[in-house]
N, C-alpha and C. Protein backbone atom coordinates (compact mmCIF):
# COMPACT_ATOMS: atom_id res chain seq x y z
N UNK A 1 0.85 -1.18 0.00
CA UNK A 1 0.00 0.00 0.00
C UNK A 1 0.88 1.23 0.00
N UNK A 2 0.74 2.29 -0.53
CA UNK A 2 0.93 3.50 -0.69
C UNK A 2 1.21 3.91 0.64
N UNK A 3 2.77 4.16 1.16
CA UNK A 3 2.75 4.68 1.70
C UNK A 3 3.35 6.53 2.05
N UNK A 4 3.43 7.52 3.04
CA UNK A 4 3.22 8.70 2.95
C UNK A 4 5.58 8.80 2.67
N UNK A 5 5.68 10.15 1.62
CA UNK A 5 6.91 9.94 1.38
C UNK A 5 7.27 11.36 1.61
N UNK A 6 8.72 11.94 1.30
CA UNK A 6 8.71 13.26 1.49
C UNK A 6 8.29 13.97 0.37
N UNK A 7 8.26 13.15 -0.92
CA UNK A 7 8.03 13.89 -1.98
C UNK A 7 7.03 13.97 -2.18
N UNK A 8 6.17 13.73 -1.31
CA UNK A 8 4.38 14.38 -1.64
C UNK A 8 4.52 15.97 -0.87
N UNK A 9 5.66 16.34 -0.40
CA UNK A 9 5.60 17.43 0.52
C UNK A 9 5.07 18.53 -0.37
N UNK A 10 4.75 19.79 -0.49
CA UNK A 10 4.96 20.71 -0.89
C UNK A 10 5.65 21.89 -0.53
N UNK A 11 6.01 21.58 1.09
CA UNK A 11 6.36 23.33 1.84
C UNK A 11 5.47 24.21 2.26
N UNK A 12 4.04 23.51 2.24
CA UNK A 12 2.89 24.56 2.85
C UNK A 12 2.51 23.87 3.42
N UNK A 13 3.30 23.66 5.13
CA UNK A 13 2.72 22.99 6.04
C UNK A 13 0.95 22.58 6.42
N UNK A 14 0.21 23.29 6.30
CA UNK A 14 -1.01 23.46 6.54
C UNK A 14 -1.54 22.20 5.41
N UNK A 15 -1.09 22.68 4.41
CA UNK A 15 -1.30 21.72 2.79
C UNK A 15 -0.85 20.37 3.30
N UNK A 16 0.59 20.66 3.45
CA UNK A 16 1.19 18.90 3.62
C UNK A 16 0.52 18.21 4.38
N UNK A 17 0.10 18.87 5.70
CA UNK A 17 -0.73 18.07 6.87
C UNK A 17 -1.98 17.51 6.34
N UNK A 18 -2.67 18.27 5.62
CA UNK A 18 -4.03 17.79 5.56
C UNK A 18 -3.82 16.62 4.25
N UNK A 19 -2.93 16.68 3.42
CA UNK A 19 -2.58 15.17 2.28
C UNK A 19 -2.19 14.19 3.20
N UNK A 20 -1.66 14.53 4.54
CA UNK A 20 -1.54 13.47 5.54
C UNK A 20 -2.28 12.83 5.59
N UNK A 21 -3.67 13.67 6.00
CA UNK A 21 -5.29 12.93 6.60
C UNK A 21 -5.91 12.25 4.99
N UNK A 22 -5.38 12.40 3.74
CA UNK A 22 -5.17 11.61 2.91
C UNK A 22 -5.30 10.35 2.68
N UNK A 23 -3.65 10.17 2.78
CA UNK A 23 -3.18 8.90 3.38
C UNK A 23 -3.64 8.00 4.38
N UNK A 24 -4.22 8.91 5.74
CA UNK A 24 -5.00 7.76 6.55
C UNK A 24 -6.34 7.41 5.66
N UNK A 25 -6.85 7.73 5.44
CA UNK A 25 -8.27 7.67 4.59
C UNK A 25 -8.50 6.59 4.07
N UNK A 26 -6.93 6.76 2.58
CA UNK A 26 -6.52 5.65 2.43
C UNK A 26 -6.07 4.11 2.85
N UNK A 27 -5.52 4.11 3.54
CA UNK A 27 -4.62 3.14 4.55
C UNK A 27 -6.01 2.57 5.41
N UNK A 28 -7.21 3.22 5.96
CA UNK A 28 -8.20 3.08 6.46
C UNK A 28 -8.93 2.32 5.88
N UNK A 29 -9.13 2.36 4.25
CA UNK A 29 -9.73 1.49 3.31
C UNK A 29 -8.94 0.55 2.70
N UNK A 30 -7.83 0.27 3.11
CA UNK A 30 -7.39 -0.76 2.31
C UNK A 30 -6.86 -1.70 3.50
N UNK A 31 -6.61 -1.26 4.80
CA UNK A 31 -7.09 -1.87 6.01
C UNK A 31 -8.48 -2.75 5.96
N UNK A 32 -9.43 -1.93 5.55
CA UNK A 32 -10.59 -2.60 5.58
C UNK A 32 -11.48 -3.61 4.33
N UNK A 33 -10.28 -3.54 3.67
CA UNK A 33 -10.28 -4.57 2.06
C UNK A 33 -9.75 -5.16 2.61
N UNK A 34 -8.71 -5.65 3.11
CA UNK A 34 -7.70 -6.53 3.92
C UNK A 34 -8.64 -7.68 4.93
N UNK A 35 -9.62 -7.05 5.77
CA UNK A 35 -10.11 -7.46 6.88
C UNK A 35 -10.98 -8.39 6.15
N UNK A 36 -10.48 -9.86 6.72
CA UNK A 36 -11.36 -10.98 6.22
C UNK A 36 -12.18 -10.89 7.07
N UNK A 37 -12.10 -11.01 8.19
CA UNK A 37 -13.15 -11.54 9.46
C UNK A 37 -14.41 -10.64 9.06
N UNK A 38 -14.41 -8.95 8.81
CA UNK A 38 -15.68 -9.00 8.56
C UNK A 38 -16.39 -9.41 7.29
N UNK A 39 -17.85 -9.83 7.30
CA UNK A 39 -18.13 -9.74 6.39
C UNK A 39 -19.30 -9.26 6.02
N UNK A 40 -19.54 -8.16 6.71
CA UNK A 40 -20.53 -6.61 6.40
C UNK A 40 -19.49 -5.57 6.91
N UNK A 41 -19.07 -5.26 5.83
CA UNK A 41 -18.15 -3.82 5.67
C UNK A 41 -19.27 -2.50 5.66
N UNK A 42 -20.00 -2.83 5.35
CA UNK A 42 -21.20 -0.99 4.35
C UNK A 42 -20.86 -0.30 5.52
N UNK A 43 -21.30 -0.26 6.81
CA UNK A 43 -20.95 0.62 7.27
C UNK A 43 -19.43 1.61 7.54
N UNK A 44 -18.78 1.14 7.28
CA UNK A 44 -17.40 1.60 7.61
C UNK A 44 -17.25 2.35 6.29
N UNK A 45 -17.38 1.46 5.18
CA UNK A 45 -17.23 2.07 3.77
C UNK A 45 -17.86 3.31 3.76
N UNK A 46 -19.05 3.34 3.92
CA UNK A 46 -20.46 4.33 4.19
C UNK A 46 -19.12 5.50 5.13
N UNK A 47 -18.68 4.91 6.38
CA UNK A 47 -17.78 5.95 7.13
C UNK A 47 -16.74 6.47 6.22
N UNK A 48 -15.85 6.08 5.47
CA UNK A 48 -14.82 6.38 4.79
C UNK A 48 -15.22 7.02 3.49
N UNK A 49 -16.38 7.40 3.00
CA UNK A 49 -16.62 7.97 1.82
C UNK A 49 -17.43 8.92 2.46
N UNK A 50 -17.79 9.41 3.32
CA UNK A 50 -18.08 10.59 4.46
C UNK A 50 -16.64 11.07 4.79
N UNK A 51 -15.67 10.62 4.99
CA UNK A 51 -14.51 10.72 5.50
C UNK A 51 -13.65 11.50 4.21
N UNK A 52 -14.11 10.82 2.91
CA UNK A 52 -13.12 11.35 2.14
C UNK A 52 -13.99 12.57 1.32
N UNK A 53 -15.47 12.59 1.42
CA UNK A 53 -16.18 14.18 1.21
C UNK A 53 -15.65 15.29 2.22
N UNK A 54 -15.66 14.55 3.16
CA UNK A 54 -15.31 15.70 4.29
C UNK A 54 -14.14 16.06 4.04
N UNK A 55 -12.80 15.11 3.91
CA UNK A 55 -11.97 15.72 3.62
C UNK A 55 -11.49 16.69 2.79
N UNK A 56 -12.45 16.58 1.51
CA UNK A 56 -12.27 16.81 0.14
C UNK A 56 -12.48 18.59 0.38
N UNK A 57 -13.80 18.53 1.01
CA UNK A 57 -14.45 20.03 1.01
C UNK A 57 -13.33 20.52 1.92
N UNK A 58 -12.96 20.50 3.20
CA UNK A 58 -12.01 21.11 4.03
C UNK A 58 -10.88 21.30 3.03
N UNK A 59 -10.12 20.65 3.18
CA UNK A 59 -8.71 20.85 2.08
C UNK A 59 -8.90 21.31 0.72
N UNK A 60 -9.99 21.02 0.38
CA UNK A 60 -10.17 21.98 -1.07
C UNK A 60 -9.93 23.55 -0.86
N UNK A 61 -11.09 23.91 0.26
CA UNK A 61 -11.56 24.91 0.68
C UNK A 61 -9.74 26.07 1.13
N UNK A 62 -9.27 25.10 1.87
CA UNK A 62 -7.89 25.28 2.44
C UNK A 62 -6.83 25.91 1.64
N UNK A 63 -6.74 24.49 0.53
CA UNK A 63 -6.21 24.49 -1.13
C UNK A 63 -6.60 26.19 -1.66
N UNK A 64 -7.96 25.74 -2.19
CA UNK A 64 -8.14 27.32 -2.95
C UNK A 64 -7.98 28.39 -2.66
N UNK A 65 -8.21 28.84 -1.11
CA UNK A 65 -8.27 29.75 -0.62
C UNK A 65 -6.10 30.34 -0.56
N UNK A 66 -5.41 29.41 -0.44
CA UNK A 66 -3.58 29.13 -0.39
C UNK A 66 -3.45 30.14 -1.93
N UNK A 67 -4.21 29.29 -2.92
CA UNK A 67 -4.06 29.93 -4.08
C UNK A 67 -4.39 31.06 -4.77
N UNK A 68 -5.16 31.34 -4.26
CA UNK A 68 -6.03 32.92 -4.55
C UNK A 68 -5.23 33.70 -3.33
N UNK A 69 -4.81 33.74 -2.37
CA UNK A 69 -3.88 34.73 -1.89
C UNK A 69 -2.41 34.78 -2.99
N UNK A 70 -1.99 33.70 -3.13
CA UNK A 70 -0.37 33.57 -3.62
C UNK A 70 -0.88 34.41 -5.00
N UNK A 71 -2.01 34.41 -6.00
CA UNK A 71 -2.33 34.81 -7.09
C UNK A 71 -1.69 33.71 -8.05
N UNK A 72 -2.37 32.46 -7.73
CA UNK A 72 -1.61 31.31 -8.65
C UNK A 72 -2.59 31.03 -9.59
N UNK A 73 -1.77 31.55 -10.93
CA UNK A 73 -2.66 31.26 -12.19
C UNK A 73 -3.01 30.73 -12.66
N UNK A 74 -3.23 29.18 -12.61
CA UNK A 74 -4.22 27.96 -12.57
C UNK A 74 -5.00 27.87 -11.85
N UNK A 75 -5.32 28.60 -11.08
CA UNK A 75 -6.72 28.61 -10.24
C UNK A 75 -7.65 27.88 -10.90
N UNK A 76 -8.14 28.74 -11.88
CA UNK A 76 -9.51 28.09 -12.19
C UNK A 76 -9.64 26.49 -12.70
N UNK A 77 -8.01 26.10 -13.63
CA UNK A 77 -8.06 24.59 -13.82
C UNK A 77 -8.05 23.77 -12.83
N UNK A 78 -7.20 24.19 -11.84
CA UNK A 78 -6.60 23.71 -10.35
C UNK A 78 -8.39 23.21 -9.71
N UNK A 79 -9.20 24.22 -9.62
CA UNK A 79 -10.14 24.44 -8.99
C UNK A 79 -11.43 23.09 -9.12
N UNK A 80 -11.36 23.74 -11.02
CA UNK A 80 -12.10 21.95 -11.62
C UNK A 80 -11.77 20.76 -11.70
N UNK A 81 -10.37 20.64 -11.10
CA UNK A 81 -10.20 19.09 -10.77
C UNK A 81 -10.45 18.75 -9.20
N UNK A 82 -11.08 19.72 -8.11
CA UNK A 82 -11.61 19.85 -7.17
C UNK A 82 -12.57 19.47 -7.01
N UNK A 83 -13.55 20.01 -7.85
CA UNK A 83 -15.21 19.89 -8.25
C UNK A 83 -15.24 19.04 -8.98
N UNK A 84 -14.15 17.94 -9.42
CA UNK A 84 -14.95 16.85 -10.17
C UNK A 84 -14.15 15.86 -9.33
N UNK A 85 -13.41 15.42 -8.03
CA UNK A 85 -13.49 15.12 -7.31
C UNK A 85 -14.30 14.93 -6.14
N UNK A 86 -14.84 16.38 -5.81
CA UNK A 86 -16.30 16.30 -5.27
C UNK A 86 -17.35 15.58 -5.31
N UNK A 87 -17.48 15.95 -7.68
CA UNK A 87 -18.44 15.19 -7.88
C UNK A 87 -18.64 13.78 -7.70
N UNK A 88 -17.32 13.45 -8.12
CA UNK A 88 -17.22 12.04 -8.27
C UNK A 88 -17.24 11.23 -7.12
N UNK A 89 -17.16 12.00 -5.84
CA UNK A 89 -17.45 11.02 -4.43
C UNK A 89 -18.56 11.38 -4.16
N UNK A 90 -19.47 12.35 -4.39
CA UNK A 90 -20.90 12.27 -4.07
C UNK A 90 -21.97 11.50 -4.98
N UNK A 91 -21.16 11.54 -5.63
CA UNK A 91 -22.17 10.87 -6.86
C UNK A 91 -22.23 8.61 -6.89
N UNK A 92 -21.24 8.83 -5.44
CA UNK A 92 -21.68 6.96 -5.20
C UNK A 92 -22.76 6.96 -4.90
N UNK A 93 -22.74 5.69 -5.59
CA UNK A 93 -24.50 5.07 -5.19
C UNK A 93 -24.35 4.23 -3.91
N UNK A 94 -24.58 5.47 -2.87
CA UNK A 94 -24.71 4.42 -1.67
C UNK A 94 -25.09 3.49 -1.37
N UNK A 95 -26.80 2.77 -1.78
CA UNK A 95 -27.55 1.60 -1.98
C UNK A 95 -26.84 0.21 -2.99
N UNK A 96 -26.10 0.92 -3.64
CA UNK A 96 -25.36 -0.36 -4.52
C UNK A 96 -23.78 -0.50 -4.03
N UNK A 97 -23.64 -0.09 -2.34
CA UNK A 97 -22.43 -0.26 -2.07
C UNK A 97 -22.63 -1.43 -1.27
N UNK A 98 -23.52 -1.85 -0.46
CA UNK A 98 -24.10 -2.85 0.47
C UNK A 98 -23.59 -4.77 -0.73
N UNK A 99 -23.93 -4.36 -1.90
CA UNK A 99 -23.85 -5.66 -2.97
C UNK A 99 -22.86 -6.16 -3.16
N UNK A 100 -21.64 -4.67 -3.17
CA UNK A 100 -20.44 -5.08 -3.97
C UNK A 100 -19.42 -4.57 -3.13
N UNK A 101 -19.17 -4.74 -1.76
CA UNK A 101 -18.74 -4.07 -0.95
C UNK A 101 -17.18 -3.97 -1.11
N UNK A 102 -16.46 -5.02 -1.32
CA UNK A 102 -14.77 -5.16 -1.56
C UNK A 102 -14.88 -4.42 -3.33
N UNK A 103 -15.64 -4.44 -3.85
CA UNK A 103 -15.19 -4.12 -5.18
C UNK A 103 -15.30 -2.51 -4.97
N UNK A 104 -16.25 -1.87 -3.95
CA UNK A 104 -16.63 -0.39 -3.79
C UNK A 104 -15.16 0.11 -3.12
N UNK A 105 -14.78 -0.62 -2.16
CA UNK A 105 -13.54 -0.54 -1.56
C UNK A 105 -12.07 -0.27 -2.53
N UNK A 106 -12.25 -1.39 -3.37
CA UNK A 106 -11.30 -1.37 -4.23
C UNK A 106 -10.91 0.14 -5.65
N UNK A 107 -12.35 0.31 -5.82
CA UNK A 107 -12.39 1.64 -6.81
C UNK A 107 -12.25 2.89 -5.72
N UNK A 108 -12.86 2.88 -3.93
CA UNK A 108 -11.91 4.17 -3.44
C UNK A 108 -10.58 4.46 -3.54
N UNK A 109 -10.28 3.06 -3.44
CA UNK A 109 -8.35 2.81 -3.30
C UNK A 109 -7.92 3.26 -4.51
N UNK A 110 -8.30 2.76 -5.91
CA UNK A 110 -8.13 3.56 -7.08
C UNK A 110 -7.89 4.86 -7.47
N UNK A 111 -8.99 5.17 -6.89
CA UNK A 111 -9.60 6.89 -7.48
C UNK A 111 -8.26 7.61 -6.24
N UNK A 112 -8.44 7.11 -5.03
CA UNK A 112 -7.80 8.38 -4.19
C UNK A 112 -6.24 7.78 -4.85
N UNK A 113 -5.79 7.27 -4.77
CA UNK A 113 -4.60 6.50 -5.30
C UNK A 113 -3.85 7.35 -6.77
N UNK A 114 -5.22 7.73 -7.91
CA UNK A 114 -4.86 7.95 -8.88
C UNK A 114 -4.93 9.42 -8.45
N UNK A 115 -5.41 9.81 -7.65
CA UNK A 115 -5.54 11.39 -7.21
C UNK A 115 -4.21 11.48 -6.25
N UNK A 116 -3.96 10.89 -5.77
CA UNK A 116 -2.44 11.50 -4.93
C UNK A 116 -1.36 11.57 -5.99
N UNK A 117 -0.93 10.20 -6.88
CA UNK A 117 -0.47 10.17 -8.43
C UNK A 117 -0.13 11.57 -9.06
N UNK A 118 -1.59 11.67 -9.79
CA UNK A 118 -1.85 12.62 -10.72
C UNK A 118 -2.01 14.32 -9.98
N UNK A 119 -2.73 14.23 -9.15
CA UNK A 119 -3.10 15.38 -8.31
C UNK A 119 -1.97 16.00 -7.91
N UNK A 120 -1.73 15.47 -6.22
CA UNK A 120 -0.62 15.62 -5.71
C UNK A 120 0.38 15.73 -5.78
N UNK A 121 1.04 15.02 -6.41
CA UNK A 121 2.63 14.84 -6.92
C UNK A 121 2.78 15.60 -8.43
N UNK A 122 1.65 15.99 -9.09
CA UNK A 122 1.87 16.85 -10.25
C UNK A 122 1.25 18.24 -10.18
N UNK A 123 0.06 18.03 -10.56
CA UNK A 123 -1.26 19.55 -10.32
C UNK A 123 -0.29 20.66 -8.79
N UNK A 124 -0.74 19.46 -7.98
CA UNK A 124 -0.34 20.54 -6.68
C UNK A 124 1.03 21.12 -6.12
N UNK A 125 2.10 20.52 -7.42
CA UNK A 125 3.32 20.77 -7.17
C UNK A 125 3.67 22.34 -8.08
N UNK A 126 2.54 22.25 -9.24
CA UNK A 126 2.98 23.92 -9.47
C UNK A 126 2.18 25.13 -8.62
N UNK A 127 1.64 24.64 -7.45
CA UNK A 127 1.49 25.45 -6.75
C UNK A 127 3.00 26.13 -6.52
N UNK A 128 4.05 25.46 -6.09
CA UNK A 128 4.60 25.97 -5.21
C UNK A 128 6.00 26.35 -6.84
């Protein structure tokens, strides 16, 4: 599993910390893909995709607000890969997570995975 390195840093402590709470998010769900013994996950999943909206809006909020002081001129692209992160975790079908529960698990691990990747280590590095 993905674990946290220095080169996800950016130098905006406030920033780095909250890609921290990231990583647990992560590590939280693939902990819980791991866990044979249970075998009714929905709720936890149900917890961790609350976990990673919540996160999303705080640190977005955090994010944009970093960038519009510095006057960083990707804002607005920066911004829509925010809002379609958003979208894309509100838009689970909670009722069809109960069916397919390790496979729902497996596409969070994906998506946040391909977002620390692509996001983090690229997008959020010309912040700085």
């Amino acid at each position: 599993m993905i674990k946290w390195k220095d080169d996800y840093l950016l130098g905006i402590e406030v920033i780095d910390e909250q890609h921290k709470e990231l990583f647990r998010i992560v590590e939280s769900a693939y902990a819980l893909l791991k866990n044979d013994f249970l075998t009714d996950k929905y709720d936890r999943i149900i917890a961790i995709i609350e976990d990673l909206k919540n996160y999303a809006v705080f640190h977005f909020k955090t994010e944009e607000e970093y960038m519009q002081k510095i006057g960083y001129r990707r804002f607005l692209s920066h911004k829509v890969q925010h809002d379609d992160f958003l979208e894309k975790v509100s838009k689970i079908d909670l009722e069809s997570v109960d069916a397919k529960q390790d496979q729902y698990l497996l596409d969070i691990l994906e998506f946040a995975l391909n977002w620390i990747d692509k996001h983090i280590l690229q997008t959020d590095k010309t912040i700085i």
